[in-house]
C-alpha atoms as a PDB file:
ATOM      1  CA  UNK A   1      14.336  -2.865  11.642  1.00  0.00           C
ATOM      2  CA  UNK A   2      12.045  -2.496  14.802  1.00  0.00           C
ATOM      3  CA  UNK A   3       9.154  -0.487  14.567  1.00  0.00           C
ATOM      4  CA  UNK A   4       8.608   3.409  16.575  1.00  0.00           C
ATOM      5  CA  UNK A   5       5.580   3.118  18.187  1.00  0.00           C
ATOM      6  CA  UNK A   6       3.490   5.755  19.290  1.00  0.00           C
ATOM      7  CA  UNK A   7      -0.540   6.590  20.291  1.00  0.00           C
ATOM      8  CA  UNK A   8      -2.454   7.831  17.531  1.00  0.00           C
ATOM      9  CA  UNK A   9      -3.569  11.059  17.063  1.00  0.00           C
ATOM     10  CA  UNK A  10      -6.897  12.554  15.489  1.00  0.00           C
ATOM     11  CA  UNK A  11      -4.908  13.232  12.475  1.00  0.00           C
ATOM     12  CA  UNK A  12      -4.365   9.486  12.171  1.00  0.00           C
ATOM     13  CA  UNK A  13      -8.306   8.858  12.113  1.00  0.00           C
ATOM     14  CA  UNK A  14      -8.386   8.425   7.803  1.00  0.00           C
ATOM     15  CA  UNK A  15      -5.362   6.217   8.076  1.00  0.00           C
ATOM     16  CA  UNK A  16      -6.658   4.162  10.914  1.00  0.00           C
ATOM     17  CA  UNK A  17     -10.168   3.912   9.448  1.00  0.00           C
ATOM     18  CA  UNK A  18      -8.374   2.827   5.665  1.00  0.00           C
ATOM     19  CA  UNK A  19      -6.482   0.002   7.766  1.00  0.00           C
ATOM     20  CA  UNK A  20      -9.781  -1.094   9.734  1.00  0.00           C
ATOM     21  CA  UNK A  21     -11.486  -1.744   6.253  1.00  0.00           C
ATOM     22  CA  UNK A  22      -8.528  -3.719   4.693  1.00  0.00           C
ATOM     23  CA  UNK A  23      -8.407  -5.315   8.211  1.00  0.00           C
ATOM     24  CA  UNK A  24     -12.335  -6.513   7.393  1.00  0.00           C
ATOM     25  CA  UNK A  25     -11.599  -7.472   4.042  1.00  0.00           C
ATOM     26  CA  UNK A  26      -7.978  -9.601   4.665  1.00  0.00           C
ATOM     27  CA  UNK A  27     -10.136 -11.078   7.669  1.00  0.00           C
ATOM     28  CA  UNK A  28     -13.590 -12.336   5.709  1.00  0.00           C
ATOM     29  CA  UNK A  29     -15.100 -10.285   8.471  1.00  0.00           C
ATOM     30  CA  UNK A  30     -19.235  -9.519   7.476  1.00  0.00           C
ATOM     31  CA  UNK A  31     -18.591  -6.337   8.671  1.00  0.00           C
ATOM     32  CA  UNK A  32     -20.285  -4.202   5.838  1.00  0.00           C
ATOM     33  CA  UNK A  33     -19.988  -0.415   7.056  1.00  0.00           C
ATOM     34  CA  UNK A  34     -18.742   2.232   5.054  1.00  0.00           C
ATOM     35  CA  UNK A  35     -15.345   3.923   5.256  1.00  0.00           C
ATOM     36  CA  UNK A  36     -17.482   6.852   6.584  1.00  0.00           C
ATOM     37  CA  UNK A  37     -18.935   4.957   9.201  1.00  0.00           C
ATOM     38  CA  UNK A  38     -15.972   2.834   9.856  1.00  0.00           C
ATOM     39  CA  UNK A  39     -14.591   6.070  10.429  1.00  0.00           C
ATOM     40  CA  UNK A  40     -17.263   7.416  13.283  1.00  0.00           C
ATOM     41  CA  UNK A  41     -17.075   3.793  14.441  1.00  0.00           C
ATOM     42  CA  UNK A  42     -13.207   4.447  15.305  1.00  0.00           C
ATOM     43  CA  UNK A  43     -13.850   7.778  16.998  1.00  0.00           C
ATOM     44  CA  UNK A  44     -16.292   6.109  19.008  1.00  0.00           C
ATOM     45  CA  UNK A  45     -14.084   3.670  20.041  1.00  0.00           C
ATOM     46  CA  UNK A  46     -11.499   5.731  21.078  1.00  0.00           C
ATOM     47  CA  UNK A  47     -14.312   8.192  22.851  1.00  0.00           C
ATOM     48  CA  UNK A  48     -15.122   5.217  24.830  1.00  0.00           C
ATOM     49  CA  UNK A  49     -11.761   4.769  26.134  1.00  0.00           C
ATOM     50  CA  UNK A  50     -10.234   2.613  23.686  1.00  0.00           C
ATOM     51  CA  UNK A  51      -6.573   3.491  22.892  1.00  0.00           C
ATOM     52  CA  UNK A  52      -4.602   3.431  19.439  1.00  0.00           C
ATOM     53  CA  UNK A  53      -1.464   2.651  19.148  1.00  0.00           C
ATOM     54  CA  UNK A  54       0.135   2.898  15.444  1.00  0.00           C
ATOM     55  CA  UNK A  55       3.695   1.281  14.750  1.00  0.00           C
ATOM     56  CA  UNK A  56       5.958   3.055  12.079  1.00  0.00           C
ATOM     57  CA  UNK A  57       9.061   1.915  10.142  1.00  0.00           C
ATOM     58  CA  UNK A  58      11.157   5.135   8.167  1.00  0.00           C
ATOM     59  CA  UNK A  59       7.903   7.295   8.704  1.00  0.00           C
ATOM     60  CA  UNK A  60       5.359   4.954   7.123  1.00  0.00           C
ATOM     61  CA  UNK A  61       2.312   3.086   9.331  1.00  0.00           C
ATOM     62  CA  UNK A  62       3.110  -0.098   9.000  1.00  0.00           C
ATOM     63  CA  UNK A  63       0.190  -1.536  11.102  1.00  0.00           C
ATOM     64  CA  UNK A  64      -2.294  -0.532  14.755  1.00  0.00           C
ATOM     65  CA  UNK A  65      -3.461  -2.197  17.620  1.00  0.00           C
ATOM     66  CA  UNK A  66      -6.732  -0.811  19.314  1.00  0.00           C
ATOM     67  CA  UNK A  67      -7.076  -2.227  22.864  1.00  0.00           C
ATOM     68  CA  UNK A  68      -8.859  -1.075  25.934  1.00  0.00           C
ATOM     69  CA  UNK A  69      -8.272  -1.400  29.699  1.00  0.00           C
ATOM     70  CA  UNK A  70     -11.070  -3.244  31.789  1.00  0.00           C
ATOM     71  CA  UNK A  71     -11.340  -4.475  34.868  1.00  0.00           C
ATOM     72  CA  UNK A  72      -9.618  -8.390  34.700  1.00  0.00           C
ATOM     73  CA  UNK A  73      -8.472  -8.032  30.889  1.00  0.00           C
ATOM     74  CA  UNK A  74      -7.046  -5.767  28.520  1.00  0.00           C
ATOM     75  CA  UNK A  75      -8.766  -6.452  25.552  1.00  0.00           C
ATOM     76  CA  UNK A  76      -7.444  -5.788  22.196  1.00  0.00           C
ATOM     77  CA  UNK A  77     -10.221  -5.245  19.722  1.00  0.00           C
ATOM     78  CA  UNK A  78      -7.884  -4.474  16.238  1.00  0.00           C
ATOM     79  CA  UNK A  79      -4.696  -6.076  14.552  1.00  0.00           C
ATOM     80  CA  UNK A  80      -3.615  -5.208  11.540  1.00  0.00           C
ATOM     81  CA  UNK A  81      -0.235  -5.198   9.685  1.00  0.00           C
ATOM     82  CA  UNK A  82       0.267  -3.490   6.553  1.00  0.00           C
ATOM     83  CA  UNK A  83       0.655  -6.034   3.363  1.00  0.00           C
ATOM     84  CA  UNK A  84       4.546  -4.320   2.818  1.00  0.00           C
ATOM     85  CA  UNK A  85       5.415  -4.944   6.503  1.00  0.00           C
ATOM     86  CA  UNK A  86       3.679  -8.514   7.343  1.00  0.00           C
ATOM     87  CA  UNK A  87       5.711 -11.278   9.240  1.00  0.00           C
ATOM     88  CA  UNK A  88       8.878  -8.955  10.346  1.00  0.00           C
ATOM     89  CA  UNK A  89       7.529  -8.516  13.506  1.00  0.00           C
ATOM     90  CA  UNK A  90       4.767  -5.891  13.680  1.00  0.00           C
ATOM     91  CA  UNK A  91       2.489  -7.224  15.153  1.00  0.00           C
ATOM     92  CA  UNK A  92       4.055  -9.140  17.719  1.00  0.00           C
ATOM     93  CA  UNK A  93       6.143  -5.478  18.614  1.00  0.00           C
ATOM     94  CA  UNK A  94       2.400  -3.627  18.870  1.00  0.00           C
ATOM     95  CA  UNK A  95       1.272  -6.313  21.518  1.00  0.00           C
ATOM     96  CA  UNK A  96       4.672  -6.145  23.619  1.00  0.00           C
ATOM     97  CA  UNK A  97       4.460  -2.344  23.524  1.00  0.00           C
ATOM     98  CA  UNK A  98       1.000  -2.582  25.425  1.00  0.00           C
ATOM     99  CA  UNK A  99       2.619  -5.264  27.423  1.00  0.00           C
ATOM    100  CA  UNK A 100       5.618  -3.498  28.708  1.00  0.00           C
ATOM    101  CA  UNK A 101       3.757   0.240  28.349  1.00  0.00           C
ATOM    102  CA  UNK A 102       0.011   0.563  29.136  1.00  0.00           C
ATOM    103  CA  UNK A 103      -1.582  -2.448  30.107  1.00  0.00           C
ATOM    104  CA  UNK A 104      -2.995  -0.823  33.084  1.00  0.00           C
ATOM    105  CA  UNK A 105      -1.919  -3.703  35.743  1.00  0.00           C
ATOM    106  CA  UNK A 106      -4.895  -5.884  34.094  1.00  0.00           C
ATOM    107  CA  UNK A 107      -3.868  -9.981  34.627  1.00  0.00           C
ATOM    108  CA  UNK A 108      -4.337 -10.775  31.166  1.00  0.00           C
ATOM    109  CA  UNK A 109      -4.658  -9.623  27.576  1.00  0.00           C
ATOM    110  CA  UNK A 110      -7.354 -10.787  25.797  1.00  0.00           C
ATOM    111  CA  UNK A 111      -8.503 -10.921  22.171  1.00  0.00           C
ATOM    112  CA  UNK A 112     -11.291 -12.440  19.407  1.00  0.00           C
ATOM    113  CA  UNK A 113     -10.006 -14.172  16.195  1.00  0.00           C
ATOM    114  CA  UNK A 114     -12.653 -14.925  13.751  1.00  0.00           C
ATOM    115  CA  UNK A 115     -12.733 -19.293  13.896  1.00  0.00           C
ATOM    116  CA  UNK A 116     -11.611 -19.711  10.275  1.00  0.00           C
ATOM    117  CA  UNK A 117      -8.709 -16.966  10.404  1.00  0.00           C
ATOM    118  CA  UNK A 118      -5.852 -20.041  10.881  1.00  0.00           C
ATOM    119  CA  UNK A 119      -3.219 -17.428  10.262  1.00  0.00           C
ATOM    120  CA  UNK A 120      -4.247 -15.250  13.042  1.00  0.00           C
ATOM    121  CA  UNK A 121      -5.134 -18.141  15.623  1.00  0.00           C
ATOM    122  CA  UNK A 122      -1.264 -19.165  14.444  1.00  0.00           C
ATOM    123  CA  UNK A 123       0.069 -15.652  15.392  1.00  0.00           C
ATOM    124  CA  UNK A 124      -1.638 -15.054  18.029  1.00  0.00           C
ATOM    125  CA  UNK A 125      -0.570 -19.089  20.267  1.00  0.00           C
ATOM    126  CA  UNK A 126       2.492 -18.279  18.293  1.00  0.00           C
ATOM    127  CA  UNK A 127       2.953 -15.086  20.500  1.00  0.00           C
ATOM    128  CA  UNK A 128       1.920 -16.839  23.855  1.00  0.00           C
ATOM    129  CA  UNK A 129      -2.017 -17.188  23.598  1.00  0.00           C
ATOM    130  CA  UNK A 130      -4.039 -19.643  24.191  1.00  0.00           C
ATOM    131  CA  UNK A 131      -7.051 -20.548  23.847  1.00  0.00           C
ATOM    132  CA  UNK A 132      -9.669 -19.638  26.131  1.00  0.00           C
ATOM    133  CA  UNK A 133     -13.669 -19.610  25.078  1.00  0.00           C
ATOM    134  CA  UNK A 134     -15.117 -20.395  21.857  1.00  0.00           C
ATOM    135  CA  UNK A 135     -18.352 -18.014  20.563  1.00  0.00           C
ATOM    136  CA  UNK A 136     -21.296 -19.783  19.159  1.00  0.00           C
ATOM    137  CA  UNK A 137     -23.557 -18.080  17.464  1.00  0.00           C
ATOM    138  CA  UNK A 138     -26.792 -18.936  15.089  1.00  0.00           C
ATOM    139  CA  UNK A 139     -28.315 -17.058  11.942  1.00  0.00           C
ATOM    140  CA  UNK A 140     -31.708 -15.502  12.713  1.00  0.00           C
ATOM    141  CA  UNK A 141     -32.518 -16.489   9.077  1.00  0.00           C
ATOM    142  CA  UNK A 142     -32.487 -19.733  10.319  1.00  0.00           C
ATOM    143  CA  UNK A 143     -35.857 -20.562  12.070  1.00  0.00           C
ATOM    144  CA  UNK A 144     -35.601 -24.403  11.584  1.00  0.00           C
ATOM    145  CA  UNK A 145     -34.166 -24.843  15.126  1.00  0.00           C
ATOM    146  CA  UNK A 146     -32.138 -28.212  16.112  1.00  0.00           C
ATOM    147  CA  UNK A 147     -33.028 -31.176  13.659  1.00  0.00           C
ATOM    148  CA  UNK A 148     -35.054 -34.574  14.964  1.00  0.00           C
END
């Protein structure tokens, strides 16, 4: 069955801020914050011009896509499909929707997947990406700098 998908509301904030911390956990992400502040995080994000969109199948969420419009890109910050709903299509109906709806005439859609998230690199080539830059990054901790 193919999703209804629709912008979220304010009154979807708890259920988009519940999905953003199982989105950190199923991901390994470091990401730490509370569901309070994973909440102001998400009304920030939409403040800032980010846009929600939440998919629903018989009246339950079954996943949302955040994604803003910039300049050359429209960026997609957030995936996430409900456990009950994964690989029927979710997703991949989420990113057409901002295809065919609201990507705001921007060439290209663009997106980060942690390096060691080989299911989500998988969807995401699997649904016409490709691979673009790669993010390098080293821990402060660290103060050894490059090896002799």
């Amino acid at each position: 069955m193919a999703p209804t998908i629709r912008t979220a509301t304010e009154s979807d904030l708890d259920d988009l801020t519940r999905m953003n911390a199982r989105l950190i956990v199923d991901q390994r992400h470091r990401n730490a914050m509370s569901a309070l502040e994973l909440r102001e995080r998400m009304v920030r994000f939409l403040v800032d011009g980010y846009v929600a969109v939440l998919a629903e199948i018989k009246g339950e969420i079954a996943g949302y896509l955040l994604y803003r419009l910039e300049t050359e890109v429209t960026y997609i910050r957030q995936l996430y499909g409900a456990d009950a709903f994964r690989r029927r299509g979710i997703g991949a109906a989420l990113v057409e929707w901002v295809v065919t709806h609201h990507h705001g005439g921007a060439p290209r859609l663009r997106m980060d997947v942690l390096i060691d998230n080989r299911p989500a690199i998988e969807f995401w080539r699997a649904i016409g990406f490709q691979d673009y830059m790669l993010t390098l990054e080293r821990e402060l901790g660290d103060r050894s700098g490059p090896s002799d």
